[in-house]
PDB file of N, CA and C in Angstrom:
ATOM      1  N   UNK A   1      93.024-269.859  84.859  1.00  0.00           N
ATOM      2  CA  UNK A   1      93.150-269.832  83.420  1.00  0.00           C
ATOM      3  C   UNK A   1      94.520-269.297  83.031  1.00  0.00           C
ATOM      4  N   UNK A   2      94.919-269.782  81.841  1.00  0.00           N
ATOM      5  CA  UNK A   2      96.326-269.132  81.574  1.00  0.00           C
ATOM      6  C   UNK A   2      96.123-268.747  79.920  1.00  0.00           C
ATOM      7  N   UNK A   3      96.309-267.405  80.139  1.00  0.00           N
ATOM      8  CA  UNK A   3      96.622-266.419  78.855  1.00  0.00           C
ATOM      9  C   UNK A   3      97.713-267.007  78.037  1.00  0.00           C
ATOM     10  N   UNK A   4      97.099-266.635  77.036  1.00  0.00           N
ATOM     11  CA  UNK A   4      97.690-267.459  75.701  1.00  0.00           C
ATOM     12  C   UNK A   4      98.580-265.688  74.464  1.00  0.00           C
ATOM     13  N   UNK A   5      98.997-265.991  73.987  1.00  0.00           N
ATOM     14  CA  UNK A   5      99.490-264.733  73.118  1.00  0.00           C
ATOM     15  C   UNK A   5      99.277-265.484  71.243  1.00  0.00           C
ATOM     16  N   UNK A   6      98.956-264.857  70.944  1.00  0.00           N
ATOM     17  CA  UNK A   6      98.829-265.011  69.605  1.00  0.00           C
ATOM     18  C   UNK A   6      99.683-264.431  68.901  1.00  0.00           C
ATOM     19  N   UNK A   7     100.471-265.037  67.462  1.00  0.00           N
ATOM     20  CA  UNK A   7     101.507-264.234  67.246  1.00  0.00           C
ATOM     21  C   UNK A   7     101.455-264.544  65.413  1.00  0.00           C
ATOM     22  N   UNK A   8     101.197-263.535  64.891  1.00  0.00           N
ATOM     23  CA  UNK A   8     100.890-263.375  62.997  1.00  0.00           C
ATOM     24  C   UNK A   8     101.857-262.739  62.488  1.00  0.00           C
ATOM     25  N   UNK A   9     102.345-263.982  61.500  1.00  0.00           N
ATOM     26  CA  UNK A   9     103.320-263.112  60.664  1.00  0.00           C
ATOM     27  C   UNK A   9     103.349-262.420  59.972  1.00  0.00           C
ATOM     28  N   UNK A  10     103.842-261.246  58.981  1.00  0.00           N
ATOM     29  CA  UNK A  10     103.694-260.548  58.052  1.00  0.00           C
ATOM     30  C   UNK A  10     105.052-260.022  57.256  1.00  0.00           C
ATOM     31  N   UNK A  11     105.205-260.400  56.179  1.00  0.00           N
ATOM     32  CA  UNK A  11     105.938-260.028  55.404  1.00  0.00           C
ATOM     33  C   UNK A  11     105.583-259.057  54.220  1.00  0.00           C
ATOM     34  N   UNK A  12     106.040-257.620  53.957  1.00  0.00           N
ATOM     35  CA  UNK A  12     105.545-257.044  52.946  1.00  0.00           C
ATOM     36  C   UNK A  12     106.364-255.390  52.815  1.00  0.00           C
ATOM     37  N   UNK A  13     107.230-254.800  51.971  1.00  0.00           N
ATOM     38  CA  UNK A  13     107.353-253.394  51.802  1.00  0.00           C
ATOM     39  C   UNK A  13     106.312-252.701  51.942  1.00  0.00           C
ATOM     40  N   UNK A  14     105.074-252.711  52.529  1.00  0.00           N
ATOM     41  CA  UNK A  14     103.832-251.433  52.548  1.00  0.00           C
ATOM     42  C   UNK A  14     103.583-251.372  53.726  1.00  0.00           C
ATOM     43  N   UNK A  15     105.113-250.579  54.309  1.00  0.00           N
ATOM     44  CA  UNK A  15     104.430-250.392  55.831  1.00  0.00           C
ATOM     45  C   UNK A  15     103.121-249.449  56.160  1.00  0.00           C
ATOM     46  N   UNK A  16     103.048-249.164  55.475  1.00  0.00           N
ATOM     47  CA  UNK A  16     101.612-248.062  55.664  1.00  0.00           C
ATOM     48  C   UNK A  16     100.603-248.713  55.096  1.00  0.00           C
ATOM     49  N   UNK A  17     100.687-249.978  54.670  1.00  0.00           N
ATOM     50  CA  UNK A  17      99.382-250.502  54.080  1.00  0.00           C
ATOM     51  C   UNK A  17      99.129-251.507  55.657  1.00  0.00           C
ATOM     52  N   UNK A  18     100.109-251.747  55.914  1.00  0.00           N
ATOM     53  CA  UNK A  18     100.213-253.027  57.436  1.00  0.00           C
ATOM     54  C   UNK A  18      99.215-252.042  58.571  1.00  0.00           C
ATOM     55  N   UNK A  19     100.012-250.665  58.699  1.00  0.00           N
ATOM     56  CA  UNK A  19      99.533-249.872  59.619  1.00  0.00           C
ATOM     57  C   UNK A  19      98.029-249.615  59.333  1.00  0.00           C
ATOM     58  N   UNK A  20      97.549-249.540  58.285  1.00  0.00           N
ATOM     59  CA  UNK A  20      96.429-249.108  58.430  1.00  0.00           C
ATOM     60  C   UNK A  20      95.362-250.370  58.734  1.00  0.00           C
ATOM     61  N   UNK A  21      96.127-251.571  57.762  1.00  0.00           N
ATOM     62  CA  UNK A  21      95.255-252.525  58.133  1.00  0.00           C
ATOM     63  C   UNK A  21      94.945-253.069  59.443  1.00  0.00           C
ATOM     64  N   UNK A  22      96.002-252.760  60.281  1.00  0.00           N
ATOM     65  CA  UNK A  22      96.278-253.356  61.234  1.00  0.00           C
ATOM     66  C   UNK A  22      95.566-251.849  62.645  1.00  0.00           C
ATOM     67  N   UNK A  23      95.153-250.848  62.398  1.00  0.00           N
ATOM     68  CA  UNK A  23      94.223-250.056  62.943  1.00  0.00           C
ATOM     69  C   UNK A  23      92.680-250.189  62.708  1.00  0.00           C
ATOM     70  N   UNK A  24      92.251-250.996  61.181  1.00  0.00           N
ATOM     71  CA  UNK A  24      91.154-251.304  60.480  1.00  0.00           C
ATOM     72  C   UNK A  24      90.873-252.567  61.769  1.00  0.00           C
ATOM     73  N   UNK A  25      91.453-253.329  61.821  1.00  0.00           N
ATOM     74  CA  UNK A  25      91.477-255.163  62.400  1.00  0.00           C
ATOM     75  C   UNK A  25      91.608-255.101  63.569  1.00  0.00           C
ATOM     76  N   UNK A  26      92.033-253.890  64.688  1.00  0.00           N
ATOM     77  CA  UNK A  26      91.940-253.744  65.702  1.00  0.00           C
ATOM     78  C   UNK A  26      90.548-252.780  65.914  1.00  0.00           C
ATOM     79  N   UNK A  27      90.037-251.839  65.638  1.00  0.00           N
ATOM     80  CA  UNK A  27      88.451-251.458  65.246  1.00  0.00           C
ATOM     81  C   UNK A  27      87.739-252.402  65.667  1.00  0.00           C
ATOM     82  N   UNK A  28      87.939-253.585  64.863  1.00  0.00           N
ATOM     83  CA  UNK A  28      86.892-254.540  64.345  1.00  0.00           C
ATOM     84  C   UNK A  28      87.453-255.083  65.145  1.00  0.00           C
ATOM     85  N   UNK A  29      87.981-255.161  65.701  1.00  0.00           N
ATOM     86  CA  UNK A  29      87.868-256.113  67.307  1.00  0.00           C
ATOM     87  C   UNK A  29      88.130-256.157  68.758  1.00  0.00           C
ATOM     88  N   UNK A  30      87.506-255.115  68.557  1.00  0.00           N
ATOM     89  CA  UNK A  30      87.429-254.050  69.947  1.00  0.00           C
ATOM     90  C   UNK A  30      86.135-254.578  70.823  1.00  0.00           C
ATOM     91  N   UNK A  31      86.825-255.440  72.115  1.00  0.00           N
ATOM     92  CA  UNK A  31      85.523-255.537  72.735  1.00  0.00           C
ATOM     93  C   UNK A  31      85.143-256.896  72.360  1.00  0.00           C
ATOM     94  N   UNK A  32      86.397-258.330  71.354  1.00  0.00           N
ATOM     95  CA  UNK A  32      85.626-259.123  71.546  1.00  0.00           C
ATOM     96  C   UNK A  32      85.934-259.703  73.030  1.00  0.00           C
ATOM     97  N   UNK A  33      85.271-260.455  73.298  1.00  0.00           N
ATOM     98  CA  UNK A  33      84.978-261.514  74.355  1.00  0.00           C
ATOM     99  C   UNK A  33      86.435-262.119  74.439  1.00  0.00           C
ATOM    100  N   UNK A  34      87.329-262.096  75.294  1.00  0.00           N
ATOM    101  CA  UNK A  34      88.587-262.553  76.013  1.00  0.00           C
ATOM    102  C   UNK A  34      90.286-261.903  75.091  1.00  0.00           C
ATOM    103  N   UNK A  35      89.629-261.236  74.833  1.00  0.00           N
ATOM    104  CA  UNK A  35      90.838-260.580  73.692  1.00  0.00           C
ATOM    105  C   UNK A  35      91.451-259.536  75.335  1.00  0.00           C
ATOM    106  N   UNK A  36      92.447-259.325  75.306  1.00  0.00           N
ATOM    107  CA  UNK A  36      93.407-258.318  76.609  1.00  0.00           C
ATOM    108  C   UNK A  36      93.813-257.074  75.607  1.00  0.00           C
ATOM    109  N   UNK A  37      94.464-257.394  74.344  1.00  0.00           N
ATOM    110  CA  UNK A  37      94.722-256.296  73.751  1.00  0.00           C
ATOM    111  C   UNK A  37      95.531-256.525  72.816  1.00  0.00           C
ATOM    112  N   UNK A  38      96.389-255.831  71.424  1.00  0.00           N
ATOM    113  CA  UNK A  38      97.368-256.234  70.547  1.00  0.00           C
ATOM    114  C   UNK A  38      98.190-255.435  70.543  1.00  0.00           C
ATOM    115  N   UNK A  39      98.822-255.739  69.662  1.00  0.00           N
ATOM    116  CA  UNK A  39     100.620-254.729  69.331  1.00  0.00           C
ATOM    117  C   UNK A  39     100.815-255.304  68.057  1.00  0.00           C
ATOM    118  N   UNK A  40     101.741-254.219  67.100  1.00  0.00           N
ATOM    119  CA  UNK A  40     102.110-254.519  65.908  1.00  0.00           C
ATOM    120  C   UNK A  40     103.475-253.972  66.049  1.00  0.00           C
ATOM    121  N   UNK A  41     104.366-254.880  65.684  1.00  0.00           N
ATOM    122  CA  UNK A  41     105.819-254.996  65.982  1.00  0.00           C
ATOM    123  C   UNK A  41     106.175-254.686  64.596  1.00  0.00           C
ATOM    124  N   UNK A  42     107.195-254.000  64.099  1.00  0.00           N
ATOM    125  CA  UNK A  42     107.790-253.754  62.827  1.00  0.00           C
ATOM    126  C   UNK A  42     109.516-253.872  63.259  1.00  0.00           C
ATOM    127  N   UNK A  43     109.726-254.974  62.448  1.00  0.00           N
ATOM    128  CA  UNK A  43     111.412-255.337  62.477  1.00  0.00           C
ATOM    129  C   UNK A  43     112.450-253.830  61.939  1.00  0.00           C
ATOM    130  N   UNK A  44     113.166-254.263  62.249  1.00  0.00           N
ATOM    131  CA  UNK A  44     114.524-253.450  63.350  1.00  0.00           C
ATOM    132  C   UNK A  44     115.177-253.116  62.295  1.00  0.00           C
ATOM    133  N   UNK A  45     115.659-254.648  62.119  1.00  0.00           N
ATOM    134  CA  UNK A  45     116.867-254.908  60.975  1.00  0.00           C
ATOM    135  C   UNK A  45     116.044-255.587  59.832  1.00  0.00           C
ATOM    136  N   UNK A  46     115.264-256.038  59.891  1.00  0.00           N
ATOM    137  CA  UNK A  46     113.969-256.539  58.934  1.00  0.00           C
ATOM    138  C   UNK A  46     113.200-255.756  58.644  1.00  0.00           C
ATOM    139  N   UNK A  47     113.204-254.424  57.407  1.00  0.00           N
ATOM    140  CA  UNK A  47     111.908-253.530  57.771  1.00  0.00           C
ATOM    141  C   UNK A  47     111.091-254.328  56.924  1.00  0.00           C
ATOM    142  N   UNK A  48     111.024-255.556  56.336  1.00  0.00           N
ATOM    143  CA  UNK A  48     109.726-255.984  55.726  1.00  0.00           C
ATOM    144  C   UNK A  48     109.175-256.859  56.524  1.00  0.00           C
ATOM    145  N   UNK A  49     109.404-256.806  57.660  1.00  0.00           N
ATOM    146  CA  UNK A  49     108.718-257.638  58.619  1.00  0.00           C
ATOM    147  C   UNK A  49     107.863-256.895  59.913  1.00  0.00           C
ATOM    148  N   UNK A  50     106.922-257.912  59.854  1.00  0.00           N
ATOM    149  CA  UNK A  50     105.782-257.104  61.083  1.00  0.00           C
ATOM    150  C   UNK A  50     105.549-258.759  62.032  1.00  0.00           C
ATOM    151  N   UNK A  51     105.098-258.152  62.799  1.00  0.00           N
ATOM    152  CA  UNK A  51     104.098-259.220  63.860  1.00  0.00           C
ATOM    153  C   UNK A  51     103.297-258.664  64.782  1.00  0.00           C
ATOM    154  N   UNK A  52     101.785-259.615  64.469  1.00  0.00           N
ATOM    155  CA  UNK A  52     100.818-258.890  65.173  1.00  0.00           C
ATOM    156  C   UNK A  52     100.602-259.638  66.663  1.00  0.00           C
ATOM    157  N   UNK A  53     101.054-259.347  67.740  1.00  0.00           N
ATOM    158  CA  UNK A  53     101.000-259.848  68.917  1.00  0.00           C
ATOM    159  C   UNK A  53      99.425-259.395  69.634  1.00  0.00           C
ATOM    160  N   UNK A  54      98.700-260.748  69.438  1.00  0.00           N
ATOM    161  CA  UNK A  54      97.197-260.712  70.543  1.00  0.00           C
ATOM    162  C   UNK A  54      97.438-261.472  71.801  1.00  0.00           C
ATOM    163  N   UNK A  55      97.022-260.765  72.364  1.00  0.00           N
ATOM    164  CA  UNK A  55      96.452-261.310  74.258  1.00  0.00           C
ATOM    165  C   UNK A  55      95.145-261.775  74.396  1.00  0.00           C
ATOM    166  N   UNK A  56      94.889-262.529  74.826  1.00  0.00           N
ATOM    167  CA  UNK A  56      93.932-263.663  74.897  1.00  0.00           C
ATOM    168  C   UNK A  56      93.960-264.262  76.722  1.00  0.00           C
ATOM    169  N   UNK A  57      92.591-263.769  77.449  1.00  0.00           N
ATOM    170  CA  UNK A  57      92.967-264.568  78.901  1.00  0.00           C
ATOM    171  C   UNK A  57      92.824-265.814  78.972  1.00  0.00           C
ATOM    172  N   UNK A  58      92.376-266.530  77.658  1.00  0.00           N
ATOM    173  CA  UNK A  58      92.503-267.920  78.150  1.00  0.00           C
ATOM    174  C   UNK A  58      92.363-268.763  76.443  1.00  0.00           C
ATOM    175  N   UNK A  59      92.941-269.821  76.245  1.00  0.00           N
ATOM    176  CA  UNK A  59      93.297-270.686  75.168  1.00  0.00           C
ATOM    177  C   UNK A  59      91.962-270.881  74.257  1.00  0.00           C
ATOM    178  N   UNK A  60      90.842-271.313  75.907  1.00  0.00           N
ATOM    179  CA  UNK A  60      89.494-271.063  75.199  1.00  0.00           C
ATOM    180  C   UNK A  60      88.942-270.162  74.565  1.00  0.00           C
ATOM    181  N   UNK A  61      89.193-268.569  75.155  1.00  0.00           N
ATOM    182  CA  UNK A  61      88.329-267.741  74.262  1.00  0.00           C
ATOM    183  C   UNK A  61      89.037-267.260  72.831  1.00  0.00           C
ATOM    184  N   UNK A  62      90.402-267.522  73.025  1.00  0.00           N
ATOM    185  CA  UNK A  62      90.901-267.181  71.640  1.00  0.00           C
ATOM    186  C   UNK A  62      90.214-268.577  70.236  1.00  0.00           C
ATOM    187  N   UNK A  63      90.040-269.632  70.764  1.00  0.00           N
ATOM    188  CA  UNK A  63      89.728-270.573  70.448  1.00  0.00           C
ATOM    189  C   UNK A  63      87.997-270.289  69.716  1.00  0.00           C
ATOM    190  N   UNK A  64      87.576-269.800  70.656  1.00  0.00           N
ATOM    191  CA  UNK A  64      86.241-269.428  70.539  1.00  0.00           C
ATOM    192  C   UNK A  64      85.694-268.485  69.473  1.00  0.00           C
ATOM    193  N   UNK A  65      86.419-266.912  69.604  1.00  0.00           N
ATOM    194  CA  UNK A  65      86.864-266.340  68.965  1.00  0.00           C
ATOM    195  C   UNK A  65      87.268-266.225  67.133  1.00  0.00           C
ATOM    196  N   UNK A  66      88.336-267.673  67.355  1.00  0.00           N
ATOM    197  CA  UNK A  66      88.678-267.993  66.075  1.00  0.00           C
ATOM    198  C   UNK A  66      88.130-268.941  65.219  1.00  0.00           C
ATOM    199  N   UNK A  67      87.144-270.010  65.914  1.00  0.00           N
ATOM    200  CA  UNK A  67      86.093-270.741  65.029  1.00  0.00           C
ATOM    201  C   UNK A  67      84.593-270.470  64.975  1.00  0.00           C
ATOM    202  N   UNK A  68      84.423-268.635  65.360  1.00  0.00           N
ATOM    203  CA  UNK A  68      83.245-268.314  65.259  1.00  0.00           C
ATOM    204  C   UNK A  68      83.307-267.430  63.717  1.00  0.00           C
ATOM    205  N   UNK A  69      81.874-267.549  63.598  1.00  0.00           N
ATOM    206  CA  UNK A  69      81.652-266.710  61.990  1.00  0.00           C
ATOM    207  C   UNK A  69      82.668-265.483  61.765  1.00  0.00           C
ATOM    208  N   UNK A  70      82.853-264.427  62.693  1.00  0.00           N
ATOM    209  CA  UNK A  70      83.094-263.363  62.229  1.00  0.00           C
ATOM    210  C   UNK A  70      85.083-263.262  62.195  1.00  0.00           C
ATOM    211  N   UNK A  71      85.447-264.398  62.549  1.00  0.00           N
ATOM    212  CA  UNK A  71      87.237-264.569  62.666  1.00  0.00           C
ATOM    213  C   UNK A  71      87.468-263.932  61.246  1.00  0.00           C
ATOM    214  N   UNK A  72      86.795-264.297  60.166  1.00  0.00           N
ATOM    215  CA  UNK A  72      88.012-264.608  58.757  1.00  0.00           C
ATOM    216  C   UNK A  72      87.290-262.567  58.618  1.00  0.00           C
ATOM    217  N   UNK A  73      86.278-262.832  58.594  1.00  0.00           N
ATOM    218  CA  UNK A  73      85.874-261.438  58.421  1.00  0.00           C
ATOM    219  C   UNK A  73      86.595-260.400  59.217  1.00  0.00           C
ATOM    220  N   UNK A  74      86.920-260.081  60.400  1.00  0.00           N
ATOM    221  CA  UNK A  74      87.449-258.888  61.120  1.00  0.00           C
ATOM    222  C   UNK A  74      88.835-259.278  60.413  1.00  0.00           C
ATOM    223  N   UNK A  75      89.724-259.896  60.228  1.00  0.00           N
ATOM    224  CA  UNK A  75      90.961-259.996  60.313  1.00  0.00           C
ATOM    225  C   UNK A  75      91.678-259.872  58.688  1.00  0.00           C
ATOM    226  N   UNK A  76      90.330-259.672  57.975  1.00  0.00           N
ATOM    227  CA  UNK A  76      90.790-259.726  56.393  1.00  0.00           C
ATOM    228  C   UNK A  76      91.701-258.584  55.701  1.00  0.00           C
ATOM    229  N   UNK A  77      91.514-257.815  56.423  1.00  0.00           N
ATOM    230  CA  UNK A  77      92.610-256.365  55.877  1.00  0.00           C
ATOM    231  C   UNK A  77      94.000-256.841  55.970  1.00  0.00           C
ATOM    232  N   UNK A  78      94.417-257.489  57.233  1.00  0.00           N
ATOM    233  CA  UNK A  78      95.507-257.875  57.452  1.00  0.00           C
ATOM    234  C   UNK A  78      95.581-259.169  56.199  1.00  0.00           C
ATOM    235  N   UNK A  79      95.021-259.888  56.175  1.00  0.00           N
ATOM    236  CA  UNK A  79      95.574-261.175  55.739  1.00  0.00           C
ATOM    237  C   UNK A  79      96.268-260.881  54.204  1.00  0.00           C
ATOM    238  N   UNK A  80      96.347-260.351  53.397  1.00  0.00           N
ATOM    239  CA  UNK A  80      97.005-260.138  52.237  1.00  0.00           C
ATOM    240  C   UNK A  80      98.929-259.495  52.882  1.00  0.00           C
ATOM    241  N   UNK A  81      98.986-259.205  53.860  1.00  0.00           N
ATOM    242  CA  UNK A  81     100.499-259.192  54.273  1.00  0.00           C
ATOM    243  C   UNK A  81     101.049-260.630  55.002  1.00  0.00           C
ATOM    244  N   UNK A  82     100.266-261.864  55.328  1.00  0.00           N
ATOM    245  CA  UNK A  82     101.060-262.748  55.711  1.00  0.00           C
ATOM    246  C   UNK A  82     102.105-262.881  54.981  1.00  0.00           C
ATOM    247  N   UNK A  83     102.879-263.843  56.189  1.00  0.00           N
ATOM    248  CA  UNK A  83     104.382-264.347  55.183  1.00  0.00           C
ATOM    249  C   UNK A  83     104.098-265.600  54.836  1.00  0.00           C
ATOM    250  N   UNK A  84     103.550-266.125  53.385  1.00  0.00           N
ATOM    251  CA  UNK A  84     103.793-267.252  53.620  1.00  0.00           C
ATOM    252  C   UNK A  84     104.559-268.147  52.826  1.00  0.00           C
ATOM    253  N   UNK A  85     105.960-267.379  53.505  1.00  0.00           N
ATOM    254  CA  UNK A  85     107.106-268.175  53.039  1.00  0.00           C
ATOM    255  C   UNK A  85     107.044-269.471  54.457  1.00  0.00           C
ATOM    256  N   UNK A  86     106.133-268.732  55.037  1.00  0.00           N
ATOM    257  CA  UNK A  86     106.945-269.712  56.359  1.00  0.00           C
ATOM    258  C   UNK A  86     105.778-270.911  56.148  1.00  0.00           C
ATOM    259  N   UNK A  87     105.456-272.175  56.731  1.00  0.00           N
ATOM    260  CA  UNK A  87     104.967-273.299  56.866  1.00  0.00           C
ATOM    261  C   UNK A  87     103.415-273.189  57.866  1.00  0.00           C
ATOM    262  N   UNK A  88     103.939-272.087  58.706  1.00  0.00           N
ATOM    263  CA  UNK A  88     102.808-272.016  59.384  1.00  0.00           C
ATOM    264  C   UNK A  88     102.967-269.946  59.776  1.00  0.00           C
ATOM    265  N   UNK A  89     102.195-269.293  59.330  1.00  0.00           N
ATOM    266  CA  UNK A  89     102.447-267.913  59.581  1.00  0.00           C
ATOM    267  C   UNK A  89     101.704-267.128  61.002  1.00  0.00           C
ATOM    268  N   UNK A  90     102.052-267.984  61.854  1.00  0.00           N
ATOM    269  CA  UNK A  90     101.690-268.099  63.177  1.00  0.00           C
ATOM    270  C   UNK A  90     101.398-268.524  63.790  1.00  0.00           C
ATOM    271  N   UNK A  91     101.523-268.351  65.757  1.00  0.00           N
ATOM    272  CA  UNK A  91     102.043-269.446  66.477  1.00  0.00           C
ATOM    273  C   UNK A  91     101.139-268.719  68.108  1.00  0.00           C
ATOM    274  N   UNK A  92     101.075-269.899  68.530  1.00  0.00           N
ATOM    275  CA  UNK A  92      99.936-269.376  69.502  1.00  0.00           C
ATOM    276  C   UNK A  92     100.349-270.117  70.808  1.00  0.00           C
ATOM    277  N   UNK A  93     100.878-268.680  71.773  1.00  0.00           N
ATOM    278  CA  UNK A  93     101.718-269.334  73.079  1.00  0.00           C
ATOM    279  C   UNK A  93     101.037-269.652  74.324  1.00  0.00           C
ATOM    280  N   UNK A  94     101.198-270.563  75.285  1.00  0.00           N
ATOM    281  CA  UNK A  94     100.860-270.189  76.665  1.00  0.00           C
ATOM    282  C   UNK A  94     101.478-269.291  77.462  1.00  0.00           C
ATOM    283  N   UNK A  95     100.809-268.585  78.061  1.00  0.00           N
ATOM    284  CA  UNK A  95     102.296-267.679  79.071  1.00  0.00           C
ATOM    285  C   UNK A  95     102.649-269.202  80.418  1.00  0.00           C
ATOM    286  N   UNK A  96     103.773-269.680  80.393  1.00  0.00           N
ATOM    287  CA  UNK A  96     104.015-270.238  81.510  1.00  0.00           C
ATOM    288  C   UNK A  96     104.652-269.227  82.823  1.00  0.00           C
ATOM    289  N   UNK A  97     105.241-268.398  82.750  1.00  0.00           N
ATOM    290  CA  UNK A  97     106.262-267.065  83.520  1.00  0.00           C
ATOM    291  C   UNK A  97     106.222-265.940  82.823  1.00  0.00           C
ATOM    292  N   UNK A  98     105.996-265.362  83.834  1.00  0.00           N
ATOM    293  CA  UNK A  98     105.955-264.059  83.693  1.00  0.00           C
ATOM    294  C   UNK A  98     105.977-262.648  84.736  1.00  0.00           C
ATOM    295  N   UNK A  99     106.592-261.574  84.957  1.00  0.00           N
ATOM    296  CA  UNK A  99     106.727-261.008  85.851  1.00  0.00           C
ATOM    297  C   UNK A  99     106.503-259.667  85.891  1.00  0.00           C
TER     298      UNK A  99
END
């Protein structure tokens, strides 16, 4: 199987509203079924930018995961910081290499 990374954008000045949501949305999804673990990245030179990086061991269970009932529900704290300036506010990788 090959692990997939999930990657959510977020645009917003409330870094403390991101942080909390984003401790709320990890709570609530603690322990699902093929999740490895997340990270919340806060830009450098961008402080209105975040990204929520998920690990996933395989394409399927993130898949699984995300067209079961409880997706829109665990993840709703976060969703009022997407960016959606962009076309698609996230992007969902294979790992091909890695070391």
């Amino acid at each position: 199987m090959t692990e997939v990374r999930v990657l959510i954008y977020h645009a917003t000045g409330d870094a403390d509203g991101v942080l909390e949501a984003y401790h709320q949305v990890s709570k609530e999804m603690a322990g699902v079924p093929g999740q490895l673990g997340n990270e919340l990245l806060h830009g450098v030179h961008e402080t209105d930018r975040f990204i929520v990086i998920s690990r996933w061991s395989s394409l399927d269970a993130f898949t699984t995961w995300e067209q079961g009932r409880d997706h829109k529900g665990s993840t709703e704290p976060l969703r009022q910081y997407r960016d959606t300036s962009m076309a698609r506010p996230f992007g969902v990788y294979a790992v091909t290499a890695q070391y």
